[in-house]
N, C-alpha and C. Protein backbone atom coordinates (compact mmCIF):
# COMPACT_ATOMS: atom_id res chain seq x y z
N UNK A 1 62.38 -21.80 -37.76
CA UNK A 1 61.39 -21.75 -36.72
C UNK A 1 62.11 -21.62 -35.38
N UNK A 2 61.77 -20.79 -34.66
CA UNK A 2 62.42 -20.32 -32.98
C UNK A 2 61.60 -21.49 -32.43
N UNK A 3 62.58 -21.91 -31.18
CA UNK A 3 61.63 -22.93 -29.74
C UNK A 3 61.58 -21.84 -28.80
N UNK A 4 60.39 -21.99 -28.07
CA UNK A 4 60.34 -20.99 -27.15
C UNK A 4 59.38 -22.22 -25.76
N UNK A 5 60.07 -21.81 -24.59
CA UNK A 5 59.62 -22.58 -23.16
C UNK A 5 59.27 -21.78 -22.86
N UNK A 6 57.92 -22.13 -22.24
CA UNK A 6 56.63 -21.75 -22.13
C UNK A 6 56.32 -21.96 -20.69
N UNK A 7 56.06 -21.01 -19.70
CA UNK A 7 56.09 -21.81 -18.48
C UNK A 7 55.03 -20.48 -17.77
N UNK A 8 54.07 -20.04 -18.24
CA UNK A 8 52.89 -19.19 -18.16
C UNK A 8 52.60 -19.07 -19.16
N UNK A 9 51.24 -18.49 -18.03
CA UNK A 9 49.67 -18.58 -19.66
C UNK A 9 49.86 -18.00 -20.51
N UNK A 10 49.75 -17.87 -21.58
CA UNK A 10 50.30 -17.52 -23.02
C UNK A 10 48.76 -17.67 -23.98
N UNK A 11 49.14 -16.71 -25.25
CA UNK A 11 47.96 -16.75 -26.08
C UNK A 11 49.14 -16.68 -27.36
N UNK A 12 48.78 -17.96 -28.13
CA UNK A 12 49.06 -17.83 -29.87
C UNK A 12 48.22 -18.41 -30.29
N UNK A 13 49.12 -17.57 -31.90
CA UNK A 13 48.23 -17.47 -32.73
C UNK A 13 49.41 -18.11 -34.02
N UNK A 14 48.93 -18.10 -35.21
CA UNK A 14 50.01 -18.85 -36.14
C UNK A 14 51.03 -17.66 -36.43
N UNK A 15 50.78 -16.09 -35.80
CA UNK A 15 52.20 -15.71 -36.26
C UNK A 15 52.56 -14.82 -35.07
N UNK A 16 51.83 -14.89 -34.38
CA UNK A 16 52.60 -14.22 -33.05
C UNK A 16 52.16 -15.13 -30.92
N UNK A 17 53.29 -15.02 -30.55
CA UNK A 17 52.90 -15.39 -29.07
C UNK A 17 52.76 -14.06 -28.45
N UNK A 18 51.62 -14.14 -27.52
CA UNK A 18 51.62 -12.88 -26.32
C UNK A 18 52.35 -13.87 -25.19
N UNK A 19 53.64 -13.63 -24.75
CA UNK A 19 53.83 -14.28 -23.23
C UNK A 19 53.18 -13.56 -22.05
N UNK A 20 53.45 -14.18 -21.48
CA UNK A 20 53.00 -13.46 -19.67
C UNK A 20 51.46 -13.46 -19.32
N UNK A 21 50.66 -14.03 -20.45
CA UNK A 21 49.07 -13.73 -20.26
C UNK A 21 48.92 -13.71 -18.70
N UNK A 22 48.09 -12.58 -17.99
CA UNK A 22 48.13 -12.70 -16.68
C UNK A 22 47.27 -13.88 -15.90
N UNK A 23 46.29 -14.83 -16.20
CA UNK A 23 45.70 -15.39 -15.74
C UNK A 23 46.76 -16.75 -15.27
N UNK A 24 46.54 -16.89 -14.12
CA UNK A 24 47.58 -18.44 -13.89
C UNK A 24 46.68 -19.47 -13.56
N UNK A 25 45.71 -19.46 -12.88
CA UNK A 25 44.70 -20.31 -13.07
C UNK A 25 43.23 -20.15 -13.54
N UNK A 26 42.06 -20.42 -13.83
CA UNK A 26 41.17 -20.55 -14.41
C UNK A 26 40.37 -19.55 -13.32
N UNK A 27 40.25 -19.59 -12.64
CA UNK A 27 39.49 -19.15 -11.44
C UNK A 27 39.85 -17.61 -11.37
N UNK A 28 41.16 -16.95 -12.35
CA UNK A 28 41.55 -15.85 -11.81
C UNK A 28 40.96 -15.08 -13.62
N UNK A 29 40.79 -15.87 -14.68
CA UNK A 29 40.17 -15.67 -15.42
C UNK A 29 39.24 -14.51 -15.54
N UNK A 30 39.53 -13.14 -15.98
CA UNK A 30 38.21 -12.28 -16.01
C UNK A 30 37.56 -12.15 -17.50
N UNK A 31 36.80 -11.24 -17.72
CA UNK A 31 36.35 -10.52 -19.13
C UNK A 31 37.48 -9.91 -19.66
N UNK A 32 38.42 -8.69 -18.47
CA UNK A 32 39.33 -7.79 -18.85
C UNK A 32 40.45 -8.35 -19.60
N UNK A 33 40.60 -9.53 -19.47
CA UNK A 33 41.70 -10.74 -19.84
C UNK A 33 41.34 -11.26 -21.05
N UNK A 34 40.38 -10.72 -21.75
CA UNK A 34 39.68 -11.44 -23.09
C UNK A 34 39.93 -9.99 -24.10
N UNK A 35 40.50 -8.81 -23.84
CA UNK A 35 40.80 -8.02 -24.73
C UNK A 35 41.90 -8.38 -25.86
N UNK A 36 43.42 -9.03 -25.30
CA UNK A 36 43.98 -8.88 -26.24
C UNK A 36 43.67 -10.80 -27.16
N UNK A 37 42.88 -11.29 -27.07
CA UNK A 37 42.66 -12.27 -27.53
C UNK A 37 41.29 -11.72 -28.38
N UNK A 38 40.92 -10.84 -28.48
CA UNK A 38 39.52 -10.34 -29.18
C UNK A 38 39.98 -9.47 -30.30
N UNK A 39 41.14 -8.39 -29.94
CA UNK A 39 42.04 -7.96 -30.56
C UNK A 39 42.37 -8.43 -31.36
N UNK A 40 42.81 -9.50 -31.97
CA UNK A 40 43.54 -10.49 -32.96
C UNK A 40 42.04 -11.13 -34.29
N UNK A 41 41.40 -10.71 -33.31
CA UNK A 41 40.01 -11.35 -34.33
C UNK A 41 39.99 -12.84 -35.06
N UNK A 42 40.29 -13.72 -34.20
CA UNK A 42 40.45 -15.12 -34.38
C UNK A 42 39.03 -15.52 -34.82
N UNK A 43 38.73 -16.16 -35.80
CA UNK A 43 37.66 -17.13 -36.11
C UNK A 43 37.13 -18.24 -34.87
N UNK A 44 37.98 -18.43 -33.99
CA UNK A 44 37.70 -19.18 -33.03
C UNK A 44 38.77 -19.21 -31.87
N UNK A 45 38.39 -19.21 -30.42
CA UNK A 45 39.77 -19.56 -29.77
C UNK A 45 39.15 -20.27 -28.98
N UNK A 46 40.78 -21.13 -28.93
CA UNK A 46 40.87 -22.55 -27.82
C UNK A 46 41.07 -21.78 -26.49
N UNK A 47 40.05 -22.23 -25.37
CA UNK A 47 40.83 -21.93 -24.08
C UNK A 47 41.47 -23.23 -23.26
N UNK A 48 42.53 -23.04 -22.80
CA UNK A 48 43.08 -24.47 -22.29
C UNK A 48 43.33 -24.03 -21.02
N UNK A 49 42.37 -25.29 -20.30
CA UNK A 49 42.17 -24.82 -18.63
C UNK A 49 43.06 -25.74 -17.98
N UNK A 50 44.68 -26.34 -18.05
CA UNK A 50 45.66 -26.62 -17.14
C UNK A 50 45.40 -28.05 -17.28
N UNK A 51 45.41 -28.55 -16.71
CA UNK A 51 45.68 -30.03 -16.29
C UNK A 51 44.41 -30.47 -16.40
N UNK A 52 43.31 -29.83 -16.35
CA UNK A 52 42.02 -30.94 -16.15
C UNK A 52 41.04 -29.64 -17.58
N UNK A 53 40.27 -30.05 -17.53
CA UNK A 53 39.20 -28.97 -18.08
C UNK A 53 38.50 -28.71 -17.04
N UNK A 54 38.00 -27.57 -17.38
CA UNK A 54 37.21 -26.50 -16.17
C UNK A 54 36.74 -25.41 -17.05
N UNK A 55 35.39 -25.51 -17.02
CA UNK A 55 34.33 -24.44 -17.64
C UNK A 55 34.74 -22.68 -16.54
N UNK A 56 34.79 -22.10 -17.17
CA UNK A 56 35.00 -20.52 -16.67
C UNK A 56 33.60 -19.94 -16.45
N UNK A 57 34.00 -19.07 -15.68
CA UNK A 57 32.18 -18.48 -15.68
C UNK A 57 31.52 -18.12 -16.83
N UNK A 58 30.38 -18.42 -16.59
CA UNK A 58 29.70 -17.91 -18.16
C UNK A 58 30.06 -16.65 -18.52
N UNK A 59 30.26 -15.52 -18.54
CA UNK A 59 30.15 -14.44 -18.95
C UNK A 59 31.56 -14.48 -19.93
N UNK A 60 32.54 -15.20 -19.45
CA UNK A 60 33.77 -15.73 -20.80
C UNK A 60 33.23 -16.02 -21.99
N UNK A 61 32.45 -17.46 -21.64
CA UNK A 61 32.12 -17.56 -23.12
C UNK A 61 31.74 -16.84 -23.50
N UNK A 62 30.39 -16.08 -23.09
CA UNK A 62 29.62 -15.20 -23.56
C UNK A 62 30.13 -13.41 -24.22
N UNK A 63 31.19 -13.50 -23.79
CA UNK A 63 31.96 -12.47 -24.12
C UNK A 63 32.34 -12.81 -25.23
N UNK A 64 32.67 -13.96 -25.42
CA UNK A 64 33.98 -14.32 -27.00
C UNK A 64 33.05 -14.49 -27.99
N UNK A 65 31.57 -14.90 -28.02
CA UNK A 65 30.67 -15.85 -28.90
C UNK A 65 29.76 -14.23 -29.05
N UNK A 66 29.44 -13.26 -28.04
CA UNK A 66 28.99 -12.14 -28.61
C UNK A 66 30.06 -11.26 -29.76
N UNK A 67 31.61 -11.90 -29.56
CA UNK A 67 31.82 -10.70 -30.62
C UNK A 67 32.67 -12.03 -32.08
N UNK A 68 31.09 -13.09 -31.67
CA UNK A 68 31.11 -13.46 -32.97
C UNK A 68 32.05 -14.55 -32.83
N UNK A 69 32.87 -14.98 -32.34
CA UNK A 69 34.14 -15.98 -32.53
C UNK A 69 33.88 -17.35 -31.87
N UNK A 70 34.24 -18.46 -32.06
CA UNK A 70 33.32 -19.17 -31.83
C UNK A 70 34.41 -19.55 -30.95
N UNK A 71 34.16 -20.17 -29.41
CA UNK A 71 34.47 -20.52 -28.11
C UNK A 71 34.51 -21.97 -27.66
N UNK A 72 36.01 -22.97 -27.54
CA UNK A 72 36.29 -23.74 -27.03
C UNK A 72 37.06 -24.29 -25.77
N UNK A 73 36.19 -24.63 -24.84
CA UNK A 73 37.08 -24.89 -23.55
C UNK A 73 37.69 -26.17 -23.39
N UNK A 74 39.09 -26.93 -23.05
CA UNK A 74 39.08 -28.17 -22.94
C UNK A 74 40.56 -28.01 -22.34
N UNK A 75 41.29 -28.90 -21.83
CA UNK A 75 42.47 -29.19 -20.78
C UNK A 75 43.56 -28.55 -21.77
N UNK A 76 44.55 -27.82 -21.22
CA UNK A 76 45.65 -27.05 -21.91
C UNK A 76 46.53 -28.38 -23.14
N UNK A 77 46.23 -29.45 -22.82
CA UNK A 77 47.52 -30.67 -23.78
C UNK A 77 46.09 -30.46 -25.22
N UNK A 78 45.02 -30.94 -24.98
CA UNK A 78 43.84 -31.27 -25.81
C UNK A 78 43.47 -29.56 -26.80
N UNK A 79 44.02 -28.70 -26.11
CA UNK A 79 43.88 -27.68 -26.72
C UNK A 79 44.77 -27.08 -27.52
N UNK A 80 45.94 -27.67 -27.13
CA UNK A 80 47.23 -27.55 -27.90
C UNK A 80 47.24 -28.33 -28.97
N UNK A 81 46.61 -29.51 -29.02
CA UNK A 81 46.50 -30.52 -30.30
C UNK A 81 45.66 -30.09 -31.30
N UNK A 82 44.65 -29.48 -30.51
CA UNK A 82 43.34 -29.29 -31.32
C UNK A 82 44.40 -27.75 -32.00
N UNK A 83 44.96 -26.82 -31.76
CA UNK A 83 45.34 -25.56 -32.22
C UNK A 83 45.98 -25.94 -33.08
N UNK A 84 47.29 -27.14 -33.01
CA UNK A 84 48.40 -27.42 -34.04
C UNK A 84 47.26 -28.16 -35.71
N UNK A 85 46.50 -29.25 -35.46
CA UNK A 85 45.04 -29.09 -36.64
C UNK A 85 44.19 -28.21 -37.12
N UNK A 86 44.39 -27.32 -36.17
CA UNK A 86 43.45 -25.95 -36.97
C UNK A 86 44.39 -24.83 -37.83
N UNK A 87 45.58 -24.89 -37.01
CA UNK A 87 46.83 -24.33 -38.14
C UNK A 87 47.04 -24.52 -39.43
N UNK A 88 47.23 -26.27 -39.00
CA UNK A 88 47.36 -26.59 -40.15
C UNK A 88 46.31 -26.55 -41.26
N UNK A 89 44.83 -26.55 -40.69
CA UNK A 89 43.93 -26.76 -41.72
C UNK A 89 43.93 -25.05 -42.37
N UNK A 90 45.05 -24.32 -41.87
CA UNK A 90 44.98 -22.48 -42.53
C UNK A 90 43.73 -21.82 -41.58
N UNK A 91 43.09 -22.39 -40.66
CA UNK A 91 42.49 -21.74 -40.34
C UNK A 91 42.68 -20.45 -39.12
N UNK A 92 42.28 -19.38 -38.66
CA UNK A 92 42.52 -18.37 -38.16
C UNK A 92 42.01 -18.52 -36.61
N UNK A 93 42.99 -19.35 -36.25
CA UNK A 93 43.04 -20.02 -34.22
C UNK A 93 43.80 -18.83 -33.63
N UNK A 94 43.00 -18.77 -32.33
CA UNK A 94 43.97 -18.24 -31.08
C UNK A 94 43.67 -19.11 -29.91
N UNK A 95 44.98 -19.87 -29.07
CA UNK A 95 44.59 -20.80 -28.24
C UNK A 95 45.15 -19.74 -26.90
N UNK A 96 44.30 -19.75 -25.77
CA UNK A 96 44.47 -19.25 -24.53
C UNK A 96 44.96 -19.94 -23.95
N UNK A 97 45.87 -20.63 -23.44
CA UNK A 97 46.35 -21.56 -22.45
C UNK A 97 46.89 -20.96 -21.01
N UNK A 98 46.23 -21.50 -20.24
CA UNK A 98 46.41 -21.31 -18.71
C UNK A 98 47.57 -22.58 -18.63
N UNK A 99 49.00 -22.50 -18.39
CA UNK A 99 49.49 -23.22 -17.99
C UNK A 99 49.97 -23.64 -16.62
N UNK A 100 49.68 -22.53 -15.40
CA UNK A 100 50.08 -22.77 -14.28
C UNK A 100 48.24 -23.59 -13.54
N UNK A 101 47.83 -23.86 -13.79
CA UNK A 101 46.41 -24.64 -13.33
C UNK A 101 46.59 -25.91 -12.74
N UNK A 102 46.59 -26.33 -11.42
CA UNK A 102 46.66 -27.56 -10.56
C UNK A 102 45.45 -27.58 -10.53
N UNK A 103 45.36 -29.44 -10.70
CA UNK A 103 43.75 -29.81 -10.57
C UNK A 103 43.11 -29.41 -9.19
N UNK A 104 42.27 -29.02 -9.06
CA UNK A 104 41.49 -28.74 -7.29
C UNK A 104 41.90 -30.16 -6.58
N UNK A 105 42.26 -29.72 -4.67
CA UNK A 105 42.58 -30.66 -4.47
C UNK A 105 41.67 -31.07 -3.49
């Protein structure tokens, strides 16, 4: 197994990482940014919104849940836990993690 440091938003999956995902915080989040995570055809993906949770505009979810995949938002650590249990349970996860996200100040 490779270690890999992680220090931007990133999307895996159990057999490949996309680095560089362009979104750095939640707010910069578009639709156009939901292609290569739709691409992969995940049964479900985690989005992990940084340090706090933070709902994205609706039209995110609504983008991921129209093409069928079922849509979870919750803080980048809680989404990382929840991805490493869905691995393991064999199931077919892609977690979005926004890792550059400071809570609003």
């Amino acid at each position: 197994m490779r270690e890999h440091v992680i220090r931007r938003s990133v999307i895996l999956t159990a057999s490949q990482i996309i680095f560089d995902w362009p979104p750095l915080a939640i707010e910069d989040l578009r639709t156009h940014h939901l292609k290569a995570i739709l691409a992969l055809q995940p049964e479900i993906v985690l989005l992990g919104t940084g340090e706090q949770q933070v709902f994205p505009a609706a039209e995110i979810g609504a983008t991921v849940q129209a093409a069928g995949i079922g849509f979870e938002v919750m803080n980048t650590r809680a989404a990382c836990r929840t991805y490493n249990v869905l691995v393991q349970e064999g199931r077919h996860v892609a977690a979005a993690l926004i890792v550059g996200n400071a809570p609003p100040g």
